[in-house]
Every structure is written in C-alpha cells, then in structure tokens.
N, C-alpha and C. Protein backbone atom coordinates (compact mmCIF):
# COMPACT_ATOMS: atom_id res chain seq x y z
N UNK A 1 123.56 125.22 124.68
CA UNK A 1 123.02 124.17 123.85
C UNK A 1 124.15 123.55 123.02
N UNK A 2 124.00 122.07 123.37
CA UNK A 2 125.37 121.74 122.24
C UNK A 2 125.03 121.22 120.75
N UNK A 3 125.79 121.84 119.94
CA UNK A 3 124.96 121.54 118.31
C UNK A 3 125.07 120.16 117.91
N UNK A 4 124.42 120.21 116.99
CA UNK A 4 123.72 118.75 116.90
C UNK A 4 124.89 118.36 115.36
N UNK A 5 125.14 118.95 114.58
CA UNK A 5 126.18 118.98 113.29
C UNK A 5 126.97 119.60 113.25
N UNK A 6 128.22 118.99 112.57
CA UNK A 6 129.43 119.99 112.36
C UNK A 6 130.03 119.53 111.41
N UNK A 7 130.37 120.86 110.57
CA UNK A 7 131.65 120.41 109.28
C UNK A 7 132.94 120.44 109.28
N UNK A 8 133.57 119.70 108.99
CA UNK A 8 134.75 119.62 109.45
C UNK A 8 135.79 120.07 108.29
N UNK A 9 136.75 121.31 109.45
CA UNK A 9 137.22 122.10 108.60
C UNK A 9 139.08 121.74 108.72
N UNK A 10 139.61 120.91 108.10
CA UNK A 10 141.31 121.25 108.29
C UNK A 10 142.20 122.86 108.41
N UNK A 11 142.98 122.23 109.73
CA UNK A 11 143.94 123.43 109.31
C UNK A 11 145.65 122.91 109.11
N UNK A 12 146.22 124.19 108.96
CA UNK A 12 147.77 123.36 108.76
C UNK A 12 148.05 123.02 109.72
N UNK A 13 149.04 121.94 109.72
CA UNK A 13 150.12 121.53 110.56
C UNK A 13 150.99 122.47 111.21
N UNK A 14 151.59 122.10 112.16
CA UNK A 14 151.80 123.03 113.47
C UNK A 14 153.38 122.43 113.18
N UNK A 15 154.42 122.67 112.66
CA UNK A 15 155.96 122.36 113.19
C UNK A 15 156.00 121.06 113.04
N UNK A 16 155.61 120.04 112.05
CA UNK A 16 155.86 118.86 112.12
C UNK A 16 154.80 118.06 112.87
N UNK A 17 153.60 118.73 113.25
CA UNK A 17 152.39 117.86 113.67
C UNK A 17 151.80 117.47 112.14
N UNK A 18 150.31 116.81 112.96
CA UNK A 18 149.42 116.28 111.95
C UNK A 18 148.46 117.43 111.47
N UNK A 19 148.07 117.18 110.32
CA UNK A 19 146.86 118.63 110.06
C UNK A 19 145.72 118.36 111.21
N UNK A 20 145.78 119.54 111.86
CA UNK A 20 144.70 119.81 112.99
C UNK A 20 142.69 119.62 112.36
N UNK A 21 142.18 119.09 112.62
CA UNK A 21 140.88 119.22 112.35
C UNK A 21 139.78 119.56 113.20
N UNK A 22 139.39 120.57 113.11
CA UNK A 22 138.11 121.97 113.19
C UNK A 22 137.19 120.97 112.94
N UNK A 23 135.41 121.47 113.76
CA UNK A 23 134.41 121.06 113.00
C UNK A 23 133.99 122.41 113.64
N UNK A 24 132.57 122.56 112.62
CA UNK A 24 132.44 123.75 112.70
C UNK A 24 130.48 123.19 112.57
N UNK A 25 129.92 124.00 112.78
CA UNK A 25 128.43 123.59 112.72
C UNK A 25 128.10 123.54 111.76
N UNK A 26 127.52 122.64 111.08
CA UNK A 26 127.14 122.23 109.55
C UNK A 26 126.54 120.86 109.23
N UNK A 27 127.17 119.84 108.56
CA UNK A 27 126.75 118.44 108.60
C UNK A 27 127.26 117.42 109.03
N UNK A 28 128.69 117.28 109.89
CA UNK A 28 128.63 116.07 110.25
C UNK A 28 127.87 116.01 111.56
N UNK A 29 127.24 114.94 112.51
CA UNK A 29 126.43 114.65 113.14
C UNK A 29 126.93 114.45 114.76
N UNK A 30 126.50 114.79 115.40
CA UNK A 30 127.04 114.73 116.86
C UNK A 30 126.17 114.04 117.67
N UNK A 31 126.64 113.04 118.49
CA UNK A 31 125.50 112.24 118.92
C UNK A 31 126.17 111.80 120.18
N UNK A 32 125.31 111.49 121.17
CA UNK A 32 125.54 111.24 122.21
C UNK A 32 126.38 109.94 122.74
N UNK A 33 127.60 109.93 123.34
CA UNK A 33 128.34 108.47 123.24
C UNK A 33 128.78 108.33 124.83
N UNK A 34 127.94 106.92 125.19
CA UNK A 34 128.37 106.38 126.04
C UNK A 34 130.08 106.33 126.68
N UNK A 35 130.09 107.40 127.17
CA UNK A 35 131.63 107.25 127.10
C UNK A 35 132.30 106.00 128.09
N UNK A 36 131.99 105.36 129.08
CA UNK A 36 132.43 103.93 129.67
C UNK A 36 132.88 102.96 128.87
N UNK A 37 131.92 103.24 127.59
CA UNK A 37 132.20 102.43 126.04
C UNK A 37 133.22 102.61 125.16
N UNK A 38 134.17 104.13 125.23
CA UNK A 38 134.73 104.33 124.57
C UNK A 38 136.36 104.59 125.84
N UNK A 39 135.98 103.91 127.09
CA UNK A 39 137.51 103.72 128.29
C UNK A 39 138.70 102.75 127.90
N UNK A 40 138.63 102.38 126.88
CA UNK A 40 139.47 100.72 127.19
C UNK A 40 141.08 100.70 126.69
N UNK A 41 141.36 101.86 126.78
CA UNK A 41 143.22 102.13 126.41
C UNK A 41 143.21 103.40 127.61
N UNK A 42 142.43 103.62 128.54
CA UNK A 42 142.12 104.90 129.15
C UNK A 42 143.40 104.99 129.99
N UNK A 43 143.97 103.87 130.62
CA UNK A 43 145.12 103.64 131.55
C UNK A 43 146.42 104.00 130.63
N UNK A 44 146.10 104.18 129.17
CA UNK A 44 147.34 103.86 128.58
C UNK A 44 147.84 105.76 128.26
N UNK A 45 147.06 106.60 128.19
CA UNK A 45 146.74 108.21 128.55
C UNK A 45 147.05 108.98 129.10
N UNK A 46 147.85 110.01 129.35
CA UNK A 46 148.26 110.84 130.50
C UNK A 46 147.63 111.47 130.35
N UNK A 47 147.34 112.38 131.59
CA UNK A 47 146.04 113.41 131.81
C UNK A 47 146.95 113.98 132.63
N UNK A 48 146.88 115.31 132.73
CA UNK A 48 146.80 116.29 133.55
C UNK A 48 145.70 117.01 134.31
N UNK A 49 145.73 116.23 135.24
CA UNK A 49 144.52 116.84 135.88
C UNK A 49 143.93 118.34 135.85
N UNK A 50 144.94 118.95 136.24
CA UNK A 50 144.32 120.92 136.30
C UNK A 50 144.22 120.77 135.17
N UNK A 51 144.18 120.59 133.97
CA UNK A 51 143.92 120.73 132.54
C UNK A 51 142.27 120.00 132.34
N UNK A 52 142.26 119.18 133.07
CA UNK A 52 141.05 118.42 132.55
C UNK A 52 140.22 119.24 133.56
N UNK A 53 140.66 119.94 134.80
CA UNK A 53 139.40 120.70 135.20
C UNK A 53 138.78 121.65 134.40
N UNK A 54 139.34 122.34 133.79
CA UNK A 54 139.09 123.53 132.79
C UNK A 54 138.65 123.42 131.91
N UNK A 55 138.43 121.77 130.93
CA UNK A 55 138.06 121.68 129.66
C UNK A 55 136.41 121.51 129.62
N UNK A 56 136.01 122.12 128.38
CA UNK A 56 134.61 121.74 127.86
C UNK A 56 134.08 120.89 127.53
N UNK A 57 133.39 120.56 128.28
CA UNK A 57 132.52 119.28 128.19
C UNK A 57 131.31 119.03 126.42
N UNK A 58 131.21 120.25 126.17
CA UNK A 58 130.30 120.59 125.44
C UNK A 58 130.53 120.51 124.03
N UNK A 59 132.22 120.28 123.90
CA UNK A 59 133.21 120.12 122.76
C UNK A 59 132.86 118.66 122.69
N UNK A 60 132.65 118.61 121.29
CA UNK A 60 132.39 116.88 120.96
C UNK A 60 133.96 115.84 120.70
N UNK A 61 133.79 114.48 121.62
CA UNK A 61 135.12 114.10 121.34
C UNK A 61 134.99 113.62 119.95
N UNK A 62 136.13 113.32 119.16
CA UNK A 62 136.42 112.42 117.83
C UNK A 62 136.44 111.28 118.16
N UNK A 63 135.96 110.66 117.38
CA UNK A 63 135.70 109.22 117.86
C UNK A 63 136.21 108.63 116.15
N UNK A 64 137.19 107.38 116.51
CA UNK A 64 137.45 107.09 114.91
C UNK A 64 136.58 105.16 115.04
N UNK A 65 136.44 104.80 113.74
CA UNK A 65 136.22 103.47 114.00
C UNK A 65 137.12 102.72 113.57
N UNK A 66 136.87 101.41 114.65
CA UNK A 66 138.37 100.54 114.52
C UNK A 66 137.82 98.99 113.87
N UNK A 67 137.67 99.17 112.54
CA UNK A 67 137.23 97.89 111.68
C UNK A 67 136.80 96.29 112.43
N UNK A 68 138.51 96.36 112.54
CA UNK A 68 138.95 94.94 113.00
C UNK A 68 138.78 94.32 114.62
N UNK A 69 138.11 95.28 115.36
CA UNK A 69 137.80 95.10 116.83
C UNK A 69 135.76 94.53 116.59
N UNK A 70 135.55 94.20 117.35
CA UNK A 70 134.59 93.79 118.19
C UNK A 70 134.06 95.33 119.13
N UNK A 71 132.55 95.30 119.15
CA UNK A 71 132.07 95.84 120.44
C UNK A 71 132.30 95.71 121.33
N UNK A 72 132.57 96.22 122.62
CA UNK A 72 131.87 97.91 122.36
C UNK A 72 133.28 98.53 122.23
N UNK A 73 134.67 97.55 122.05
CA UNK A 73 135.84 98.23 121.39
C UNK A 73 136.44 98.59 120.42
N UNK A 74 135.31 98.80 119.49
CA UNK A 74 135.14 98.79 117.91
C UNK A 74 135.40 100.59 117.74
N UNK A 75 136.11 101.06 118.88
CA UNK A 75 136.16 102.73 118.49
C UNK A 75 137.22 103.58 119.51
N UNK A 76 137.64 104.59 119.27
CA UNK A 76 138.75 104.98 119.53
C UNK A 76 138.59 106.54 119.63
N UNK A 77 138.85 107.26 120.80
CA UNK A 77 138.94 108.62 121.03
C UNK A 77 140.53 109.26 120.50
N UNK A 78 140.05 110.02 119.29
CA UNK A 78 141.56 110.50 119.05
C UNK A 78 141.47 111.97 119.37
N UNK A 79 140.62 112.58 120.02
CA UNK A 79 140.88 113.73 120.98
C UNK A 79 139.58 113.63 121.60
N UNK A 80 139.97 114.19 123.25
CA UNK A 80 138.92 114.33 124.38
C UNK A 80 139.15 113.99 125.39
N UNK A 81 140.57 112.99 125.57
CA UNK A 81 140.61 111.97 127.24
C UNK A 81 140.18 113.17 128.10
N UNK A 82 140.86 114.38 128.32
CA UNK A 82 140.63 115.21 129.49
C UNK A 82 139.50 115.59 129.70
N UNK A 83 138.56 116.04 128.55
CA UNK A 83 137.09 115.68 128.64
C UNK A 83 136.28 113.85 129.46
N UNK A 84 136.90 113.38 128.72
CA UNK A 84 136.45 112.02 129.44
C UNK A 84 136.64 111.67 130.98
N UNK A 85 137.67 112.16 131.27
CA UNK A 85 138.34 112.04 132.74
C UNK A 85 138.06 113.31 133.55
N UNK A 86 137.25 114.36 132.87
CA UNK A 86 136.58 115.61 133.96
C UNK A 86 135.06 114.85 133.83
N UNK A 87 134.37 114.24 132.75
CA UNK A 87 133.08 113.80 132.84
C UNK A 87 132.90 112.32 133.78
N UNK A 88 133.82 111.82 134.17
CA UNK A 88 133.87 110.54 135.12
C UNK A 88 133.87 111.22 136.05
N UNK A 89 135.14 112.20 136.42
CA UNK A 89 134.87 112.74 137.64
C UNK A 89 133.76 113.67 138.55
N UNK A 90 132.96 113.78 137.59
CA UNK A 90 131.85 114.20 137.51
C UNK A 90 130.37 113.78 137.85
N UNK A 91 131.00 111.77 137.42
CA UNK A 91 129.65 110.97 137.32
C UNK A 91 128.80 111.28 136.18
N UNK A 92 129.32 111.85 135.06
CA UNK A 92 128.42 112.17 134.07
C UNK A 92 128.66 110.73 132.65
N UNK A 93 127.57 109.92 132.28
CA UNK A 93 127.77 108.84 131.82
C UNK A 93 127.67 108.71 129.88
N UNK A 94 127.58 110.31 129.32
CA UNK A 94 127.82 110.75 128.28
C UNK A 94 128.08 111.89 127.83
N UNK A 95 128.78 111.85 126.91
CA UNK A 95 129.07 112.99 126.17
C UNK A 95 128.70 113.40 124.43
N UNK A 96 128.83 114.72 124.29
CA UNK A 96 128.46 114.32 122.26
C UNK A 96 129.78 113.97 121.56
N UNK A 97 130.05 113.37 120.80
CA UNK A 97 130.86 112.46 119.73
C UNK A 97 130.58 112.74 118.53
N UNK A 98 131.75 113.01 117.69
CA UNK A 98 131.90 112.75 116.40
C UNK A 98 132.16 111.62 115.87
N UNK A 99 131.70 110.90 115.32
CA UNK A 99 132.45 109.54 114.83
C UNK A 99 133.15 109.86 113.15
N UNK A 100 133.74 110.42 113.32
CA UNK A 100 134.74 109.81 112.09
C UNK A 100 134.53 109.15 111.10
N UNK A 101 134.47 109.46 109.91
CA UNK A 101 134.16 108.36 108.52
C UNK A 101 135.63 108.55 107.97
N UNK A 102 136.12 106.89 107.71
CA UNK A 102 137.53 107.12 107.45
C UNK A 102 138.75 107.66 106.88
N UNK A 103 137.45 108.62 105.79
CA UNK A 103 138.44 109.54 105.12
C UNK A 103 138.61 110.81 106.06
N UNK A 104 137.89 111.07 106.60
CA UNK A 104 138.46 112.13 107.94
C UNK A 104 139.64 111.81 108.93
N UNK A 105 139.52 110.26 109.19
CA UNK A 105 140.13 109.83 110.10
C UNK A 105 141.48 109.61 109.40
N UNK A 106 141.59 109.26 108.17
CA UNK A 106 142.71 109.08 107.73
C UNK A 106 143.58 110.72 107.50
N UNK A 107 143.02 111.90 106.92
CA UNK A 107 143.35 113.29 107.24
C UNK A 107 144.23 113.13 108.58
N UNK A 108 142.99 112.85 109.46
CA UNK A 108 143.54 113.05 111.14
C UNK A 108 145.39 112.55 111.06
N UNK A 109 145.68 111.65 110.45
CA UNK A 109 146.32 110.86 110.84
C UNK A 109 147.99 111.55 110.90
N UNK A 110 148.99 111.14 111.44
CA UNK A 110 150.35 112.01 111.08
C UNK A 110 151.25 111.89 110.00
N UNK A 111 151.28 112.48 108.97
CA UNK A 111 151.97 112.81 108.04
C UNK A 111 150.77 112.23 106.85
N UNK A 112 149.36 112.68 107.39
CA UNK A 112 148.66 112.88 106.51
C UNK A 112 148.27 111.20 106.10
N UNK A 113 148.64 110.54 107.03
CA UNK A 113 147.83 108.94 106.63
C UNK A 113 148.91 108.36 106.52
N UNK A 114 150.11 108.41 106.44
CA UNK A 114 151.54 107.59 106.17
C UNK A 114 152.09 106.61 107.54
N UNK A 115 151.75 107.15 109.16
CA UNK A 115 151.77 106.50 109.65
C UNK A 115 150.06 105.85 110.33
C-alpha cells in the first residue's frame, strides 16, 4: 500500500552535496501525478538503465513548482527520472508525487538555496 502523507525530514549533506530530504509518513500529501505531464526536460537526464530496473515505483517522486511556466510545464521532478523511465517502460501512466511547497524546495536546493 503506498501512503497517502509524509513529513519531511532533512538530513546532512553528503561531502559538499545538498541537504538530502527524507519524507517520512505524516503530513505532507502524496497524490497521484500524471507522469507524461511531468516528461518535458526527460531527454535532457541520464538514466541508467539496470538502475532504473531495480527502483521503487512506490517511492513518491518530488515534484517542485515552477511559478513562471505555463501548464502542464508548470513542474519539475527533482528526484525520480529512473522511477519515471521504469514506469514508461512499463506502460504505467502514474505515479504518487510530492509536490513541494517552496520552502522545502528551496532546502532541496544546493548550498541550501544559494544556487
């Protein structure tokens, strides 16, 4: 069963990465996202295939929102392509999503929102 909420928990930075972000089951909301809707930089992505066979589908991608765009490119996967690219290959036409409220998304970001 995939949960329906999650809280989202930071951890440290890894060697000069960005702070990693956890959700954990709680209150932010997981909802089902057209993922065809969320393809449109998909070419721009490297995937490793044997990697994307192995991943969980059941893991919700992050989804951030992108203000200044238009539908249905008004949003942005900042983790999941290999999820996205095992669920195409699949024929499967959604997945669950986090969408991001921008103070999360700005956390997400590297060096903590600076770039």
């Amino acid at each position: 069963m995939i949960p329906t909420h999650h809280q989202p928990e930071y951890t440290q930075p890894r060697s000069g990465k960005s702070p990693g972000l956890r959700f954990q089951v709680g209150t932010t909301p997981v909802r089902p996202a057209a993922i065809r809707t969320l393809t449109g930089v998909k070419d721009l992505i490297r995937i490793d295939p044997d990697h994307a066979a192995t991943v969980d589908l059941t893991k919700p991608l992050l989804v951030v929102p992108l203000p200044c765009a238009r539908p249905p490119g008004n949003r942005l996967v900042i983790d999941g392509w290999h999820r996205i690219h095992r669920a195409l290959d699949l024929g499967l036409e959604q997945l669950p999503a986090i969408l991001l409220d921008p103070g999360d998304e700005r956390t997400c970001r590297l060096r903590g929102g600076d770039i």
